[in-house]
C-alpha atoms as a PDB file:
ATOM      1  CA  UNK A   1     -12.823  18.320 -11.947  1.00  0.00           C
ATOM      2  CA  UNK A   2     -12.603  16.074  -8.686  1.00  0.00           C
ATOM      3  CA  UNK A   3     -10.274  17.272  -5.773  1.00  0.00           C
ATOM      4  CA  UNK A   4      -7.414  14.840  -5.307  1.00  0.00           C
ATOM      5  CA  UNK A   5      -6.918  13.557  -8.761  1.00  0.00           C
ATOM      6  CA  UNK A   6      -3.064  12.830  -9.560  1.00  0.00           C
ATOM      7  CA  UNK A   7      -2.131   9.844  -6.570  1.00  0.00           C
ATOM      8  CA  UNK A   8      -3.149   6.488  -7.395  1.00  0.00           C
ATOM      9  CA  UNK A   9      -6.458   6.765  -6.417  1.00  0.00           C
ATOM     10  CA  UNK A  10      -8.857   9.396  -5.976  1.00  0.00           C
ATOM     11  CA  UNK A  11      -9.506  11.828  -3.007  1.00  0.00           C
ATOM     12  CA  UNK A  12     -13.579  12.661  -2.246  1.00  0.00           C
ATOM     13  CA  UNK A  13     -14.035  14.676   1.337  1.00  0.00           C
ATOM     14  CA  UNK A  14     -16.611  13.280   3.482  1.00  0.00           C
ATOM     15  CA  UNK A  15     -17.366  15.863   5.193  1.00  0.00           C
ATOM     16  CA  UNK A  16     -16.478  18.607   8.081  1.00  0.00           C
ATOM     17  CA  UNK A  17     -17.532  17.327  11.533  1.00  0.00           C
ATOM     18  CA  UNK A  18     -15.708  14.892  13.560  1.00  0.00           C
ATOM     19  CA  UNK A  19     -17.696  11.826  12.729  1.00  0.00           C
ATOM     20  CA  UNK A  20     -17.359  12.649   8.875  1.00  0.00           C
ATOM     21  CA  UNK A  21     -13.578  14.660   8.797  1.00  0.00           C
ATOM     22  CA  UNK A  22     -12.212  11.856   6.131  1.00  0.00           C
ATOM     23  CA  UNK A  23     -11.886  10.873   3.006  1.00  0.00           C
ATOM     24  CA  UNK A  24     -13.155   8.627   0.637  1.00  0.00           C
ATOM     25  CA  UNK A  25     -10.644   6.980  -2.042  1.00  0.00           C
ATOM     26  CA  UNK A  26     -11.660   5.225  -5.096  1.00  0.00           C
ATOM     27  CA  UNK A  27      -9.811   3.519  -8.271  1.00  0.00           C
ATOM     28  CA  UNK A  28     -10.812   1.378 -11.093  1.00  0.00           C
ATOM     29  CA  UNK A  29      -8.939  -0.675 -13.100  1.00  0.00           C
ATOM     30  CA  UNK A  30      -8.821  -3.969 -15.147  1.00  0.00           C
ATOM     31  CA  UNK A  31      -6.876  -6.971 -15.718  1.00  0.00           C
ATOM     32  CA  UNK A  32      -5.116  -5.860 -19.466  1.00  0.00           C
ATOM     33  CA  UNK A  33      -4.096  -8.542 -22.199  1.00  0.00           C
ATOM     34  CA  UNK A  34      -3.596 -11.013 -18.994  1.00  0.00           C
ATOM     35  CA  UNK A  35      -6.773 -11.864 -19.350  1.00  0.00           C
ATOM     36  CA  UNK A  36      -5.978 -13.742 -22.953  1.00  0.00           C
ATOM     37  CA  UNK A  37      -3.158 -15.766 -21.329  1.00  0.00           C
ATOM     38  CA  UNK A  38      -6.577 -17.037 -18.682  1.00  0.00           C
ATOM     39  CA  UNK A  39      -8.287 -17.936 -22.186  1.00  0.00           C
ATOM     40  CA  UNK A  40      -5.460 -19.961 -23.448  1.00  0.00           C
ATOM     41  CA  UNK A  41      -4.257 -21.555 -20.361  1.00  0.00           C
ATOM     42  CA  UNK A  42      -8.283 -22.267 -19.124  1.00  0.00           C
ATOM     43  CA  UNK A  43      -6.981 -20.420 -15.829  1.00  0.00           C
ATOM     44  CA  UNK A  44     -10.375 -18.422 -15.028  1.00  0.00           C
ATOM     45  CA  UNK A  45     -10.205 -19.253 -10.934  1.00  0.00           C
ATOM     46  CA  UNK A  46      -7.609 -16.670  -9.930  1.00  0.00           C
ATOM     47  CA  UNK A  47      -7.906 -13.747 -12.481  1.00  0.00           C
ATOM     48  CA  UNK A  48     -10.731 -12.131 -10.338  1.00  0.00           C
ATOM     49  CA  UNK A  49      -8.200 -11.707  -7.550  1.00  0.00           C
ATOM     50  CA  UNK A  50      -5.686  -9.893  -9.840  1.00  0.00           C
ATOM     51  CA  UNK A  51      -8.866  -7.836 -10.788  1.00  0.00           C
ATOM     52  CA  UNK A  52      -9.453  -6.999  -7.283  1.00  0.00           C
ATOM     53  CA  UNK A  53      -5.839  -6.296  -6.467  1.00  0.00           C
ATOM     54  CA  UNK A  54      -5.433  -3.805  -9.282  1.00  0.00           C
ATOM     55  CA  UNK A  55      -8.133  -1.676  -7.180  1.00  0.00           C
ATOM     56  CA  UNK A  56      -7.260  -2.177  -3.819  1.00  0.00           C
ATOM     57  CA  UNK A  57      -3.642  -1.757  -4.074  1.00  0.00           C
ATOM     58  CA  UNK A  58      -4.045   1.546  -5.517  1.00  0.00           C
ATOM     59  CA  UNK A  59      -6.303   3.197  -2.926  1.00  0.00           C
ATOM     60  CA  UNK A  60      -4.207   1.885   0.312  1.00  0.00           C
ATOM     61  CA  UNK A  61      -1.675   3.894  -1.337  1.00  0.00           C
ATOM     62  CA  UNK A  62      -3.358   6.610   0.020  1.00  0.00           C
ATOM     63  CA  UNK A  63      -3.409   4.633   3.546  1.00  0.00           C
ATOM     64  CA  UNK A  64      -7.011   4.488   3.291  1.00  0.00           C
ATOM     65  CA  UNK A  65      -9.283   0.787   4.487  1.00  0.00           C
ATOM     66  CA  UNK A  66     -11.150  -0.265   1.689  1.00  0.00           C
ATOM     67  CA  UNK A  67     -14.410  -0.695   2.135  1.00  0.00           C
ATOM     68  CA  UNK A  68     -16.014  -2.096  -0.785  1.00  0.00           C
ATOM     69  CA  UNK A  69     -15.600  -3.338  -4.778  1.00  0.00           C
ATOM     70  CA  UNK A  70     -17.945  -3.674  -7.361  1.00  0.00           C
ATOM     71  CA  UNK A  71     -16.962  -5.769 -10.502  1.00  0.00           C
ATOM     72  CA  UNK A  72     -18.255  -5.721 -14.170  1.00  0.00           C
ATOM     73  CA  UNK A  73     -17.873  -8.940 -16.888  1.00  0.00           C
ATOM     74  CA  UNK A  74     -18.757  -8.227 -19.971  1.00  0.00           C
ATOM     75  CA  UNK A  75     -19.376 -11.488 -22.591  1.00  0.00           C
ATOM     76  CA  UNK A  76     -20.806 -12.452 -25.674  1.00  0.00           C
ATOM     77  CA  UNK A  77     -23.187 -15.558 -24.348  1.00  0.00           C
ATOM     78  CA  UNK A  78     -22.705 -15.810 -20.390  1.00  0.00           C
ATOM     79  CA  UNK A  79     -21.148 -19.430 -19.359  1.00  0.00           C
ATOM     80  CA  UNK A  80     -22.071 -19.664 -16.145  1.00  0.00           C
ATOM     81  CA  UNK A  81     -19.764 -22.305 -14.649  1.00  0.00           C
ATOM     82  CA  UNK A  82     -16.707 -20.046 -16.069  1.00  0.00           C
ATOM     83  CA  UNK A  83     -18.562 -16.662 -14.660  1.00  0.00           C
ATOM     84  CA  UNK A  84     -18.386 -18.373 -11.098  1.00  0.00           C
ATOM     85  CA  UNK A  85     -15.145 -19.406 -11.460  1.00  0.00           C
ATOM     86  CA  UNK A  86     -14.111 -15.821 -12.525  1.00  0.00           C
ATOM     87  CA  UNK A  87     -16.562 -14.421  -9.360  1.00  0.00           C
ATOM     88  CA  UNK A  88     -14.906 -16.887  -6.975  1.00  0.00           C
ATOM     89  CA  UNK A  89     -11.493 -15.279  -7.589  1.00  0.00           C
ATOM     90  CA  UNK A  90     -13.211 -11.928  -7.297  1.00  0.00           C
ATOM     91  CA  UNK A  91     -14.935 -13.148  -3.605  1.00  0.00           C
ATOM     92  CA  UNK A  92     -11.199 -14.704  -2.790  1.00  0.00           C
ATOM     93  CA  UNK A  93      -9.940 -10.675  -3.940  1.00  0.00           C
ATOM     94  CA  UNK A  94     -12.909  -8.952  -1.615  1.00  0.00           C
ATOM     95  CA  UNK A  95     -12.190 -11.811   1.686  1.00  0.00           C
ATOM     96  CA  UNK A  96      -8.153 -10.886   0.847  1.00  0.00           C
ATOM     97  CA  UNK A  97      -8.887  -7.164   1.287  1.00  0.00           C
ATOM     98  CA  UNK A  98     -11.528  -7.445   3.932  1.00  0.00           C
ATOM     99  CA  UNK A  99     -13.709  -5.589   1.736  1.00  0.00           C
ATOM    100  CA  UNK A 100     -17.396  -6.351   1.201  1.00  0.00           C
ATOM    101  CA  UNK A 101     -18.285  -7.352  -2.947  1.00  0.00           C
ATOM    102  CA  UNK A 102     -20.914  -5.320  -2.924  1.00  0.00           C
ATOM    103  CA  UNK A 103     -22.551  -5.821  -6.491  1.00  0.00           C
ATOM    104  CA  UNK A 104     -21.665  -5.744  -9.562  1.00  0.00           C
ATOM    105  CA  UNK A 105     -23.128  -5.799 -13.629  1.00  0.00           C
ATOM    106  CA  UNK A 106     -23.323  -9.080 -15.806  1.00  0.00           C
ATOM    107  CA  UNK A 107     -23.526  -7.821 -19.656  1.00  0.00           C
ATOM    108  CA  UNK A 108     -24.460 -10.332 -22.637  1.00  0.00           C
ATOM    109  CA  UNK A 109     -23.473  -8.510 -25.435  1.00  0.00           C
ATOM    110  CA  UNK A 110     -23.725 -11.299 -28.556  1.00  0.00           C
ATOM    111  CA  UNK A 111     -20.963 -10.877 -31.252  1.00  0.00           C
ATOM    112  CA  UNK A 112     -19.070  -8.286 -29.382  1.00  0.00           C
ATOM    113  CA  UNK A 113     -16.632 -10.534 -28.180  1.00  0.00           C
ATOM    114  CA  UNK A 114     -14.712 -13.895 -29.228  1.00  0.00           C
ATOM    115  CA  UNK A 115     -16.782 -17.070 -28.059  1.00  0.00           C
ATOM    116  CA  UNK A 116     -15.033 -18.179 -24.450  1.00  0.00           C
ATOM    117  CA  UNK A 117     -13.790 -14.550 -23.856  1.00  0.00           C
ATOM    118  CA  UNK A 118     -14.848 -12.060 -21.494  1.00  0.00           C
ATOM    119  CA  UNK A 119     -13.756  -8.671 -20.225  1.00  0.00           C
ATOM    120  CA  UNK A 120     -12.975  -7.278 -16.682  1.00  0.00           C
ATOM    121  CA  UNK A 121     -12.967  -4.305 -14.770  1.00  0.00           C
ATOM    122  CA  UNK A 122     -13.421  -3.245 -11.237  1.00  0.00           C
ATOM    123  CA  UNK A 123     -14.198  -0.556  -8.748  1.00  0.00           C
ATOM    124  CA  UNK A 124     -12.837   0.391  -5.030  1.00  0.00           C
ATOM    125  CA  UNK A 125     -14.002   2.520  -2.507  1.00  0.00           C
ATOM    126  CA  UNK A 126     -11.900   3.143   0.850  1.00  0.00           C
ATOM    127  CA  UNK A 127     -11.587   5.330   3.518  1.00  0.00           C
ATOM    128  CA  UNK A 128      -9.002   7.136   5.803  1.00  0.00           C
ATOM    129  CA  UNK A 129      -9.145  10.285   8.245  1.00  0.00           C
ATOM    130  CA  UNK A 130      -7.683  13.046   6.666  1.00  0.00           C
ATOM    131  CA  UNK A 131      -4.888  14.044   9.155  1.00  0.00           C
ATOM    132  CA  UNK A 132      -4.066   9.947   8.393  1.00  0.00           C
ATOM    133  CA  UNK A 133      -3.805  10.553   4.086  1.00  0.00           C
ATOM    134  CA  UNK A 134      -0.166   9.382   3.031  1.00  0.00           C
ATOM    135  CA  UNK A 135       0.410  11.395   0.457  1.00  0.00           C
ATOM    136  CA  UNK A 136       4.021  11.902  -0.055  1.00  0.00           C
ATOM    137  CA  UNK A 137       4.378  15.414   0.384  1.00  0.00           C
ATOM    138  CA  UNK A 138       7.277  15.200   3.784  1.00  0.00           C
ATOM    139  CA  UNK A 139       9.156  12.952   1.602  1.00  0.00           C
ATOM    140  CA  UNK A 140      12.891  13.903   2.426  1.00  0.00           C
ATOM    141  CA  UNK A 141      16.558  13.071   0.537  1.00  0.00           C
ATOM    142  CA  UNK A 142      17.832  10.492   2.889  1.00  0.00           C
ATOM    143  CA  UNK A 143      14.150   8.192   3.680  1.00  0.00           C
ATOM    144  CA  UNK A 144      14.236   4.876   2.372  1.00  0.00           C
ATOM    145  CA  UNK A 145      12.610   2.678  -0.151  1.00  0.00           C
ATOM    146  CA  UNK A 146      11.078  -0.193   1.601  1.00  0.00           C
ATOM    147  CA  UNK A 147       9.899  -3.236  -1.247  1.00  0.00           C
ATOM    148  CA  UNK A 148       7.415  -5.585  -0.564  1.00  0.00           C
ATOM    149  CA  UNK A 149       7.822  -8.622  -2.567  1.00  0.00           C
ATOM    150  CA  UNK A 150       5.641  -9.599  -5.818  1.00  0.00           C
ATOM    151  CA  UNK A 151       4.800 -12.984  -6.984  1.00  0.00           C
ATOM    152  CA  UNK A 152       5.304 -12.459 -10.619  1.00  0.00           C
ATOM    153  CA  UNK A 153       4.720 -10.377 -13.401  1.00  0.00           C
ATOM    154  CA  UNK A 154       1.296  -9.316 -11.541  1.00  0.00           C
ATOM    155  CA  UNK A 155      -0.776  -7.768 -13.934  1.00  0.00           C
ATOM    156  CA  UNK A 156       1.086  -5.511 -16.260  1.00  0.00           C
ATOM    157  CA  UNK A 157       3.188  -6.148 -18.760  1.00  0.00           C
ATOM    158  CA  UNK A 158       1.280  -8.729 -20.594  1.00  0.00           C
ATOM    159  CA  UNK A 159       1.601  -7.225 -24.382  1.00  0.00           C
ATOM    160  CA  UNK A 160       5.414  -7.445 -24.259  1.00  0.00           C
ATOM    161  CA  UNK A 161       4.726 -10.633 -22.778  1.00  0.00           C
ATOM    162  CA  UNK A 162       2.570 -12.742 -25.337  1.00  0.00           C
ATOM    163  CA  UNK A 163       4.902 -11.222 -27.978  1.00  0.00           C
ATOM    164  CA  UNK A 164       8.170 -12.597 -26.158  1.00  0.00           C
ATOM    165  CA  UNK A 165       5.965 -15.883 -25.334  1.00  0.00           C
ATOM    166  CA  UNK A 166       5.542 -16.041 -29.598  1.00  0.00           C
ATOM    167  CA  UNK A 167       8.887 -15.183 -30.578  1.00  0.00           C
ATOM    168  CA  UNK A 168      10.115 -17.910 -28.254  1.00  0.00           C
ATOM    169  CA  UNK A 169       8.714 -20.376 -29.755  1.00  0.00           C
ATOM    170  CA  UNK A 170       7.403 -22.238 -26.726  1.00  0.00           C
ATOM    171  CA  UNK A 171       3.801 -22.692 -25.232  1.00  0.00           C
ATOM    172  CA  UNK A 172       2.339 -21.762 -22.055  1.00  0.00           C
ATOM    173  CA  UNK A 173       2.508 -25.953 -21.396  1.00  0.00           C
ATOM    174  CA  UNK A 174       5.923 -25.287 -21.635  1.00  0.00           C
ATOM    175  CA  UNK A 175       8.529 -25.699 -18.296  1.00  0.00           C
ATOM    176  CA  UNK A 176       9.558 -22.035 -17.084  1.00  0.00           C
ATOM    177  CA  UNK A 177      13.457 -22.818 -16.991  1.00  0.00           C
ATOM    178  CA  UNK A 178      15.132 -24.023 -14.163  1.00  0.00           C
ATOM    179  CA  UNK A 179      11.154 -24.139 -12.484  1.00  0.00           C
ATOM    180  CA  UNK A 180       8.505 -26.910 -11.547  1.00  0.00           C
ATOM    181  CA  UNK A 181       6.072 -24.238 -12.962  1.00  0.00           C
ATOM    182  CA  UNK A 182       4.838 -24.402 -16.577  1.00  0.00           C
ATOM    183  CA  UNK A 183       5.421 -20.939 -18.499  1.00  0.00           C
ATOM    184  CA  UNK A 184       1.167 -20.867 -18.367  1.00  0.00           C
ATOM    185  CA  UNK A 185       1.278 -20.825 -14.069  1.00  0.00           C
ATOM    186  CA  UNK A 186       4.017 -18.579 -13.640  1.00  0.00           C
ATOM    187  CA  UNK A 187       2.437 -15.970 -15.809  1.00  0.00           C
ATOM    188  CA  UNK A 188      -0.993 -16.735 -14.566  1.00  0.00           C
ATOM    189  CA  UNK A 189       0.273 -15.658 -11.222  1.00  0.00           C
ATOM    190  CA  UNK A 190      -2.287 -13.831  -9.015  1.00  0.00           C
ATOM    191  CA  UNK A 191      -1.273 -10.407  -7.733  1.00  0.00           C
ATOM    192  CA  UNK A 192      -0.246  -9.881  -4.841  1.00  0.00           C
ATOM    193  CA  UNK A 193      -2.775  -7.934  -2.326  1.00  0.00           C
ATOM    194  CA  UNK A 194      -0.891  -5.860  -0.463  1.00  0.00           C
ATOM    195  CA  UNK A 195      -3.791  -4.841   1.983  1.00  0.00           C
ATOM    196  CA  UNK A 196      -3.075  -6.078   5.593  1.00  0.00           C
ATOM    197  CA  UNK A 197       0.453  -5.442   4.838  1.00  0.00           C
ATOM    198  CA  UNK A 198       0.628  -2.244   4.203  1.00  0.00           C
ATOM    199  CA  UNK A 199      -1.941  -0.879   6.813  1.00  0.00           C
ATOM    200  CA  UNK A 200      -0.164  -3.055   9.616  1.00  0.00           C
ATOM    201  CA  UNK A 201       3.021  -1.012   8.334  1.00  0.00           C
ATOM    202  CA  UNK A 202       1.543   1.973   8.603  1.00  0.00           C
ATOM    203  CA  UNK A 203      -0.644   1.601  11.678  1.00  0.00           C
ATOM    204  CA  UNK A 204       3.158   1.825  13.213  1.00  0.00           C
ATOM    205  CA  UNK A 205       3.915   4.760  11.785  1.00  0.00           C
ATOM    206  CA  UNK A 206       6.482   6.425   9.708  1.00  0.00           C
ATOM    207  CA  UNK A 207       5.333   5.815   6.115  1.00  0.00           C
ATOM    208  CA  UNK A 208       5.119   8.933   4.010  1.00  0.00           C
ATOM    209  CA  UNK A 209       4.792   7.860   1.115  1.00  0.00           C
ATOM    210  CA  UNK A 210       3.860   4.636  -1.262  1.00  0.00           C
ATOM    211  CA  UNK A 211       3.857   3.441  -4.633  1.00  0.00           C
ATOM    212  CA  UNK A 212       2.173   0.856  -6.142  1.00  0.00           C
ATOM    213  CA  UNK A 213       4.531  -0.993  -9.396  1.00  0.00           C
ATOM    214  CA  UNK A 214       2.322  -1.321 -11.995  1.00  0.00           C
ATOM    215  CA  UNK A 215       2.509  -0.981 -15.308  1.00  0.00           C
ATOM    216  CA  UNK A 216       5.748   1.481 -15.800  1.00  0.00           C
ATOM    217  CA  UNK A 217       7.645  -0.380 -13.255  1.00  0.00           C
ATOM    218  CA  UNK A 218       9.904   1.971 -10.593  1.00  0.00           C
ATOM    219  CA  UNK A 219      11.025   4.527 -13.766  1.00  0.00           C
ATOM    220  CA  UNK A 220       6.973   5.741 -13.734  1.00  0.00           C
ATOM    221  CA  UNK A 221       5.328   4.675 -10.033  1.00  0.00           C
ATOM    222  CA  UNK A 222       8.034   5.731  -7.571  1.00  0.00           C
ATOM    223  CA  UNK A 223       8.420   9.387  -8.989  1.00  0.00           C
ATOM    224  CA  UNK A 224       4.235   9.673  -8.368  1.00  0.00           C
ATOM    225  CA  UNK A 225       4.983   9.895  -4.403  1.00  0.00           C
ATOM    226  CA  UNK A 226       7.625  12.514  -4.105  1.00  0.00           C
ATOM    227  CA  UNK A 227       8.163  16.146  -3.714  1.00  0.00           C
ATOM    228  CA  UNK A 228       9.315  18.069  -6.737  1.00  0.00           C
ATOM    229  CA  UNK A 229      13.232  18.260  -6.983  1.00  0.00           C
ATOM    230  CA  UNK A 230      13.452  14.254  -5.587  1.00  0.00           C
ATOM    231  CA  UNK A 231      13.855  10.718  -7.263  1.00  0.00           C
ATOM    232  CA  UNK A 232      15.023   7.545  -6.016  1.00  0.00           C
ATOM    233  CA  UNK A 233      18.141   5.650  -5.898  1.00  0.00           C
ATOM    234  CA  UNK A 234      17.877   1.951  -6.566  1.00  0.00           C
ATOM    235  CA  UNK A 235      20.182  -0.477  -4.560  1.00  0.00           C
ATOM    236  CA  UNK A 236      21.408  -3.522  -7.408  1.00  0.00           C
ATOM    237  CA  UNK A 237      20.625  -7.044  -6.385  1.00  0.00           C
ATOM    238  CA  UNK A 238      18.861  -5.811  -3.601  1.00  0.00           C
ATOM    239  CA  UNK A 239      16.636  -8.726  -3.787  1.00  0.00           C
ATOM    240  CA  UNK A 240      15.414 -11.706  -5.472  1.00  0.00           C
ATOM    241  CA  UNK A 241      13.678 -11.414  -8.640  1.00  0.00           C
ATOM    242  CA  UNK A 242      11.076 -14.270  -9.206  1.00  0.00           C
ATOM    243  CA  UNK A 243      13.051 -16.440 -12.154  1.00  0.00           C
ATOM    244  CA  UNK A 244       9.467 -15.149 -14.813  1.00  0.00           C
ATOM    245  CA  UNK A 245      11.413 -11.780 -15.280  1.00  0.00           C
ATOM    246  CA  UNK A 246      15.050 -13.200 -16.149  1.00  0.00           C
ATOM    247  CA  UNK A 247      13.434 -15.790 -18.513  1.00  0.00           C
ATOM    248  CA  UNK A 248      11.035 -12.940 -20.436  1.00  0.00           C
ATOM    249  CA  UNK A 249      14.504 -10.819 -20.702  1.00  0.00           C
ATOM    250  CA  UNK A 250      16.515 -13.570 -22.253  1.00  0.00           C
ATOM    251  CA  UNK A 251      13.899 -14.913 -24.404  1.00  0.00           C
ATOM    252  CA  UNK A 252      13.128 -11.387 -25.309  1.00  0.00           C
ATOM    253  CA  UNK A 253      16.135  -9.870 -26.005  1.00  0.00           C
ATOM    254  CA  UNK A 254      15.168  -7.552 -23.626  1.00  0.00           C
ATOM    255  CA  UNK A 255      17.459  -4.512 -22.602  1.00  0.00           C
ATOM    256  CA  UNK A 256      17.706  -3.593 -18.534  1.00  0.00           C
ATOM    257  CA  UNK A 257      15.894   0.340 -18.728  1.00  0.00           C
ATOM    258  CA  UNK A 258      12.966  -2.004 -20.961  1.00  0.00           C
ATOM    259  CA  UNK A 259      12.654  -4.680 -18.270  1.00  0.00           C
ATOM    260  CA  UNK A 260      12.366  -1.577 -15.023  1.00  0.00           C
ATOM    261  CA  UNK A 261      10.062   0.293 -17.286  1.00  0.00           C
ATOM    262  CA  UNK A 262       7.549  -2.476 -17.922  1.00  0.00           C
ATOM    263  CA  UNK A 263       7.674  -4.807 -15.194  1.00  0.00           C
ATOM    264  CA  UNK A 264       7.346  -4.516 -11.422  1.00  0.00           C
ATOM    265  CA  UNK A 265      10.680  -7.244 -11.127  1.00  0.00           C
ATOM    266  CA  UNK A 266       9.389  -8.667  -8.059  1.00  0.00           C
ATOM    267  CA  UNK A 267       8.661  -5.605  -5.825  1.00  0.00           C
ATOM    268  CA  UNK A 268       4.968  -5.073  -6.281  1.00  0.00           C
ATOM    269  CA  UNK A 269       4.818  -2.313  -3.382  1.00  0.00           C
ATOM    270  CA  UNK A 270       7.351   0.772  -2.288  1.00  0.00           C
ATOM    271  CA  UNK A 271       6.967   2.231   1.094  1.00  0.00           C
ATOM    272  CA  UNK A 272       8.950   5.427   1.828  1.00  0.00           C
ATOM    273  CA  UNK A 273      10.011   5.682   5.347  1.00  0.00           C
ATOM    274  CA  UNK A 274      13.199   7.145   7.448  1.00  0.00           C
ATOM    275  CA  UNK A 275      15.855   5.544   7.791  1.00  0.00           C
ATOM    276  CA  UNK A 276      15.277   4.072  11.826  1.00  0.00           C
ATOM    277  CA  UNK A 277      11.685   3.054  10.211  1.00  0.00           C
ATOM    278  CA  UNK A 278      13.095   1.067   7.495  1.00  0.00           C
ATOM    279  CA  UNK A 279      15.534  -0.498   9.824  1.00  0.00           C
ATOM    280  CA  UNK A 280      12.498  -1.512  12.333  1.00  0.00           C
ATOM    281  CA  UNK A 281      10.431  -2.948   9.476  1.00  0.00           C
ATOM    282  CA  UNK A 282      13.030  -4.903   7.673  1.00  0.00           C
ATOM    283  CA  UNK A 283      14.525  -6.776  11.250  1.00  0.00           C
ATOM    284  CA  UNK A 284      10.861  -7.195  12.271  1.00  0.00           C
ATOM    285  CA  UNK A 285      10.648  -9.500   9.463  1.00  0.00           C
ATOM    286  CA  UNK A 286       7.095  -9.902   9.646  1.00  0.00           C
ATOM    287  CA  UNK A 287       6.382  -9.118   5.643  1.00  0.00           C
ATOM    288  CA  UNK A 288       9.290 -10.041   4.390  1.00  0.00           C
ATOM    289  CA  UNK A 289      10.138  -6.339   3.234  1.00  0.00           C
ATOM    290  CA  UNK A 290      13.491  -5.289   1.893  1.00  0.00           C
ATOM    291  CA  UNK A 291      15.488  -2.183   2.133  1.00  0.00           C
ATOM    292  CA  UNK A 292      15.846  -1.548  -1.785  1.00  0.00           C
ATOM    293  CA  UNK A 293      17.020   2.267  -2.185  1.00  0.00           C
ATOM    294  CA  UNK A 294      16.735   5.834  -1.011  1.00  0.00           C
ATOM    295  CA  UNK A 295      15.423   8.943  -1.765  1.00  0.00           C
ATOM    296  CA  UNK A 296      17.802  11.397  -3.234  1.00  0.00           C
ATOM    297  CA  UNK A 297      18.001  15.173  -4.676  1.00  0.00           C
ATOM    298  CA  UNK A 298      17.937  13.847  -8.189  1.00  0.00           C
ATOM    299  CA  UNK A 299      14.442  13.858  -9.843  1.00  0.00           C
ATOM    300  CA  UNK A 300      14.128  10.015 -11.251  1.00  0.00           C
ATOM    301  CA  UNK A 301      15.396   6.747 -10.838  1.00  0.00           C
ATOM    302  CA  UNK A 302      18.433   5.080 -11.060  1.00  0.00           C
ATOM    303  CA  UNK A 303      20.127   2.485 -10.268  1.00  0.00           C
ATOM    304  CA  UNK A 304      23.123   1.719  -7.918  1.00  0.00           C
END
């Protein structure tokens, strides 16, 4: 019933004259199953910045600032000093984004939850002019899939996770293989916010389109941004996979198509760009970006 609906976040005109000709983008989203790994590993300081980065990482799809982001924790019996710790990520999220917290609810809701757990979810609002809305549409065979790395399994994923985490027998106090990290802090992660990247990227023009990997990985979030009749082109080995993804596929059992359809396997952000574009962003080296495929005239993704 809203105009826009169908991108990663949604499209509200502002209005007609100069001062008003944008729009106004808004998501919502929450935190998933990753918030039981926070109740088992007593992690509570960080998860309010992967609550905030679900949100925000959406909208500046669109290319749009955000402006704002209103939270809402939901608990049996409110603890306070693990509510502050939760709103202190959440503050850390809003001074990552420059956005302003601007409120939020608090709900006690006795015997509705577990004692010690809590839920999350969140709500963005940004804006961008509308002659300035990426929106994928002069997406061409032959652009470029610029990846911006992730730090981890970010925020999806976390189902396939805990079950991989039982079968394996081991505990979140557990090494990750081959790491310094315990199983518990590599998973515990915060997302990535992707905020001043991506609009210092763009503010140099050239990107038509962007995805954010969530949860269906490239197979699901890179199709969202293209013309009909296109898909993408993955380049193998392209880059460096944090070692969280090659330990949940080997303690998992996990096949390849499983992995790319779940996870975001350390590209949390896809920029589509030309070719020359690409080239400049990638030797710039400012974000550490990587040139990870191309667009081609075969709906989907696959791999090369």
């Amino acid at each position: 019933m809203a105009p826009g609906i169908g991108g990663f976040g949604g499209l509200f005109p502002l209005g007609k004259d100069d001062l008003l000709d944008s729009y106004l983008v808004a998501g919502t989203d929450g935190v998933g199953t990753k918030l039981k790994l926070a109740f088992e590993t007593g992690i509570h300081d960080t998860i309010g910045i992967d609550l905030v980065a679900m949100s925000v990482n959406d909208i500046v799809t669109s290319g749009a600032k955000p402006l704002f982001f209103l939270d809402y924790f939901a608990t049996s019996h409110l603890d306070v000093d693990l509510a502050e710790k939760v709103i202190r990520g959440i503050v850390d999220g809003c001074q990552q984004s420059d956005c302003a917290l601007l409120g939020g609810e608090t709900a006690e809701m006795p015997d509705f939850y577990a004692e010690g757990e809590y839920d999350l979810s969140g709500f963005a609002v940004g804006i961008v002019k509308k002659e300035l809305v990426i929106d994928g549409n002069n997406i061409v065979a032959g652009d470029v899939l610029i990846g911006l790395p992730s730090s981890g399994v970010h925020s999806n994923g976390f189902s396939l996770v805990r079950r991989v985490l039982d079968r394996s027998g081991l505990s979140l106090k557990n090494q990750l293989p081959g790491n310094d990290l315990t199983l518990g802090e590599a998973l515990m992660a915060p997302t990535v916010i992707y905020v001043k990247q991506v609009l210092d990227i763009v503010g140099k023009g050239g990107v038509k389109g962007i995805a954010h990997i969530t949860g269906g990985g490239f197979t699901d979030n890179i199709p969202r941004v293209f013309p009909k009749g296109l898909g993408a082109a993955i380049y193998n080995n392209s880059w460096e996979a944090p070692p969280v993804f090659k330990w949940i596929q080997e303690a998992g059992n996990i096949e390849d198509a499983e992995m790319r359809r779940t996870f975001n396997m350390g590209i949390g952000m896809v920029l589509v760009v030309p070719k020359e574009v690409g080239r400049r962003i990638v030797e710039d080296g400012e974000h550490k970006a990587c040139l990870i495929g191309e667009v081609v005239g075969t709906e989907g993704v696959s791999y090369l």
